[in-house]
Protein backbone atom coordinates (compact mmCIF):
# COMPACT_ATOMS: atom_id res chain seq x y z
CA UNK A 1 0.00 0.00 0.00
CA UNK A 2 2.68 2.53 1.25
CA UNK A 3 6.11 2.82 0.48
CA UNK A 4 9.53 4.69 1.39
CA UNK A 5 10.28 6.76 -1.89
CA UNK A 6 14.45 7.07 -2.20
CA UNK A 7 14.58 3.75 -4.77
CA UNK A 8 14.36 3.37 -8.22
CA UNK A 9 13.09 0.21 -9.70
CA UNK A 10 13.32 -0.88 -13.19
CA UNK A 11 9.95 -1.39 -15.06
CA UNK A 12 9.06 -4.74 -15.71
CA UNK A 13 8.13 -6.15 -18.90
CA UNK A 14 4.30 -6.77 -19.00
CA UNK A 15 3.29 -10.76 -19.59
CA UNK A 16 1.16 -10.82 -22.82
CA UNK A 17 -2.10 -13.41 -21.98
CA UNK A 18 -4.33 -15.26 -24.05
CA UNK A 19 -7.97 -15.31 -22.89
CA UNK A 20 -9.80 -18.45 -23.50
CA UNK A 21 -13.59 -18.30 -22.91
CA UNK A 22 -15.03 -20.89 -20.52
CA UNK A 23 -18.02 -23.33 -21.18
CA UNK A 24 -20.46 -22.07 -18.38
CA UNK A 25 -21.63 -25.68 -18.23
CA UNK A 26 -18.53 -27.42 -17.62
CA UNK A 27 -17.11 -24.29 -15.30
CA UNK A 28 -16.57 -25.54 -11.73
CA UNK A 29 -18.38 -22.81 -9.16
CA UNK A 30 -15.99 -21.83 -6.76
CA UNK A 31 -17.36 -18.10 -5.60
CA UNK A 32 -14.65 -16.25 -4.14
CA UNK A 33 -14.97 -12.78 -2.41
CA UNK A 34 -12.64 -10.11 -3.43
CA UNK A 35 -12.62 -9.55 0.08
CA UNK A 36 -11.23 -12.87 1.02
CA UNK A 37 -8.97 -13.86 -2.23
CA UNK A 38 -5.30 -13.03 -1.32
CA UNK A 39 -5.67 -11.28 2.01
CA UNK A 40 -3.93 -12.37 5.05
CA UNK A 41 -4.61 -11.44 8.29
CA UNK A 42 -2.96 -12.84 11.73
CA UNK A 43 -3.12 -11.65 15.27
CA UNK A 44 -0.40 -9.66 16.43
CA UNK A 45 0.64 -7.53 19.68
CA UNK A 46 2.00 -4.12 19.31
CA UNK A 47 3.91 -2.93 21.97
CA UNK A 48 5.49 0.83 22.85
CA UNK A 49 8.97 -0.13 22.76
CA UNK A 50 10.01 3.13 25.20
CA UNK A 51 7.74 1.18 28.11
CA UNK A 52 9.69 -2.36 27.75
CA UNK A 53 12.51 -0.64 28.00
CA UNK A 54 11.56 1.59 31.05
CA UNK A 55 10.12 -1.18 32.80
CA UNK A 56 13.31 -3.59 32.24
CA UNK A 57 15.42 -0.32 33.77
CA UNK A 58 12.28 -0.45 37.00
CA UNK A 59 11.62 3.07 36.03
CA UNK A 60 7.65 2.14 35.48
CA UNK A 61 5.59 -0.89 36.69
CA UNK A 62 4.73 -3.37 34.12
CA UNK A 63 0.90 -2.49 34.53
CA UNK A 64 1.76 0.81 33.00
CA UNK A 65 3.25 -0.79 29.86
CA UNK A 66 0.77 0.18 26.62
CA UNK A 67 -0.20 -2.05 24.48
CA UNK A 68 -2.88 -3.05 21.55
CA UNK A 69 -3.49 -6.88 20.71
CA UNK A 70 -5.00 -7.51 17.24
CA UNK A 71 -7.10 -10.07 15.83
CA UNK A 72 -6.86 -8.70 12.26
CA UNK A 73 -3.42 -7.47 11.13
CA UNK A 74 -3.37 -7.27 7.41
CA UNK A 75 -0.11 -9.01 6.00
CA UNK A 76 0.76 -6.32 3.08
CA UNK A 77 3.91 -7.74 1.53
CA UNK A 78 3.58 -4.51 -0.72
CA UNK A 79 4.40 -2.34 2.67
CA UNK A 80 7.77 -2.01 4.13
CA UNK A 81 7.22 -1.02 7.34
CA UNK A 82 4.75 -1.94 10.55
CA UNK A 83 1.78 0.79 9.42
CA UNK A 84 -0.81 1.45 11.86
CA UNK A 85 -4.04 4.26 11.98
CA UNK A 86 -2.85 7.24 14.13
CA UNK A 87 -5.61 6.31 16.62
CA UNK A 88 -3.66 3.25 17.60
CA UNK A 89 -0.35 5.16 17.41
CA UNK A 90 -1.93 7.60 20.19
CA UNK A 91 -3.45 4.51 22.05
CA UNK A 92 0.45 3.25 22.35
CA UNK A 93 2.03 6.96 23.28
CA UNK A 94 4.13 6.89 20.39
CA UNK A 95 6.58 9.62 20.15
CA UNK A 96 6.83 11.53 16.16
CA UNK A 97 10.29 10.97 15.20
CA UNK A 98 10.13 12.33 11.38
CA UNK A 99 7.99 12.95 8.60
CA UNK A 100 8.68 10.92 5.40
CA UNK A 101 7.81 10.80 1.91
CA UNK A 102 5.47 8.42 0.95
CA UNK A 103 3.51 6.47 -2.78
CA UNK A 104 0.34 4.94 -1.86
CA UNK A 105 -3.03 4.45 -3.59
CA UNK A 106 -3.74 8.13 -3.75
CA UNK A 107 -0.43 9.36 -5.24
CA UNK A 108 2.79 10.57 -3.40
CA UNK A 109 2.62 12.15 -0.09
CA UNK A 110 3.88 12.16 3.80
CA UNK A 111 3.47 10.32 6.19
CA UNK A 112 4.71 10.65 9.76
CA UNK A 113 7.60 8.15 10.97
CA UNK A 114 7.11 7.23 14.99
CA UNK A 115 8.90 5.99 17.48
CA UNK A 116 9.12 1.99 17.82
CA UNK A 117 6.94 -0.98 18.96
CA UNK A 118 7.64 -4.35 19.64
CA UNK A 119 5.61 -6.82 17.31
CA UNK A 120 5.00 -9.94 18.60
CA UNK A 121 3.53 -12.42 16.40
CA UNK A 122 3.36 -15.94 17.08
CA UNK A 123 5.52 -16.07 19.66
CA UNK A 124 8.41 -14.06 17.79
CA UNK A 125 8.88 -10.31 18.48
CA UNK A 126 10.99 -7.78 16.83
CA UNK A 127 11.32 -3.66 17.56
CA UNK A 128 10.74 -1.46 14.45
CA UNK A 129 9.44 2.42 14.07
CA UNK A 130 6.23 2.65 13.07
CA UNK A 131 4.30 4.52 10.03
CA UNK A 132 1.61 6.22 9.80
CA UNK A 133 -1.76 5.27 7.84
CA UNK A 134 -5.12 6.99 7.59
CA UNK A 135 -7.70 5.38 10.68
CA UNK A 136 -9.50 3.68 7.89
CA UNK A 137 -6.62 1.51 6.80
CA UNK A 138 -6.30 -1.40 9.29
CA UNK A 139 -2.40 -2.17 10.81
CA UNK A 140 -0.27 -3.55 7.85
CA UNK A 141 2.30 -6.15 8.93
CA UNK A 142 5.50 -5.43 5.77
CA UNK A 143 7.94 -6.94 4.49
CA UNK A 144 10.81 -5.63 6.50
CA UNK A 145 9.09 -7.41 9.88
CA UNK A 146 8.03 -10.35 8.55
CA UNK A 147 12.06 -11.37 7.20
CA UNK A 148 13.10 -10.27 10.98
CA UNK A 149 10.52 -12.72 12.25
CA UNK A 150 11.24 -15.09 9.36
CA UNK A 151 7.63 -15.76 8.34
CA UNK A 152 6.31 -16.16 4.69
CA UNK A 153 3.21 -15.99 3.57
CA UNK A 154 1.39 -19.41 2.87
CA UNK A 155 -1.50 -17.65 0.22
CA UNK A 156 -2.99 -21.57 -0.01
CA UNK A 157 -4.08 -21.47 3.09
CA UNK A 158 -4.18 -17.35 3.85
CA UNK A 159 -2.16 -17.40 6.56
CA UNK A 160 1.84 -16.82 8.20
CA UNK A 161 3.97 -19.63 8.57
CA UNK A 162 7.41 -20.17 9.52
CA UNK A 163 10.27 -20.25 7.08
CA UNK A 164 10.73 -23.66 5.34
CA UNK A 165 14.12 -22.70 3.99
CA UNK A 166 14.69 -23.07 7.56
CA UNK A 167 12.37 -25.87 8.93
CA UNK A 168 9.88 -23.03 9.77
CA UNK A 169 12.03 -22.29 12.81
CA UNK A 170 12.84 -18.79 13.63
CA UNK A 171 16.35 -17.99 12.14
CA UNK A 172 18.82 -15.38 11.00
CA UNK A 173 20.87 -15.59 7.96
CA UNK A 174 24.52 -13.79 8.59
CA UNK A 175 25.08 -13.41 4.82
């Protein structure tokens, strides 16, 4: 949906397709949504990275640690970044730390850059600033969290899974 201008990309060459009309009769229904073909959603928790921190130090009580738990996250392999609706991004006490260009839907605009979370999804948690969506896009899970948490997206079955080009266990590649 969103992403960091700074990078050029080289057009790709568009496949050419041959359309070959169907025999309604011998056409196997399967209705499919355009709601539900392709999108992935997961459960996540979003926490503000500034109270982990404070409470590891003692500074603040764990009870006063902010956090949102999702149902929904959208998996947007598209996005770069962990995007979220500035409603939630007040909900968490995130600090602004920038404004940055942004391309989405709408054309090229900015978008405001906040201070981190910690994403925890299945188990797995990683820290990453956060970017800034309009409230009626849901949270968008990118690209750049989902290699730190080494998931891939299984679009058979719509959902996360572990990395099998590493036995769907949780690694980093040094290379």
């Amino acid at each position: 949906m969103y992403e960091i201008i700074g990078y050029e990309f080289e057009p790709r060459p568009r496949p050419s397709y041959t359309l070959t009309p169907i025999d309604p009769a011998k056409a196997e229904a399967k209705p499919m949504g355009i709601e539900t073909m392709g999108k992935v959603t997961t459960e996540a928790t979003l926490e503000n990275a500034g109270d982990v921190w404070a409470i590891r130090q003692g500074l603040i009580p764990p009870d006063r640690l902010r956090r949102v738990e999702l149902s929904d996250a959208l998996v947007d392999t598209g996005a770069r970044l962990i995007s979220m609706p500035l409603r939630l991004i007040e909900r968490l006490g995130l600090d602004r730390v920038s404004t940055k260009r942004v391309r989405g839907t709408t054309g090229v605009g900015e978008s405001g850059l906040y201070s981190s979370v910690r994403l925890t999804i299945q188990g797995r948690s990683c820290t990453m600033d956060v970017l800034e969506v309009p409230d009626d896009i849901p949270v968008l899970i990118g690209q750049l969290p989902l290699e730190h948490l080494d998931f891939v997206v299984d679009l058979r079955q719509q959902k996360l899974i572990g990395n099998p080009a590493h036995g769907g266990e949780h690694m980093y590649e040094m290379y």
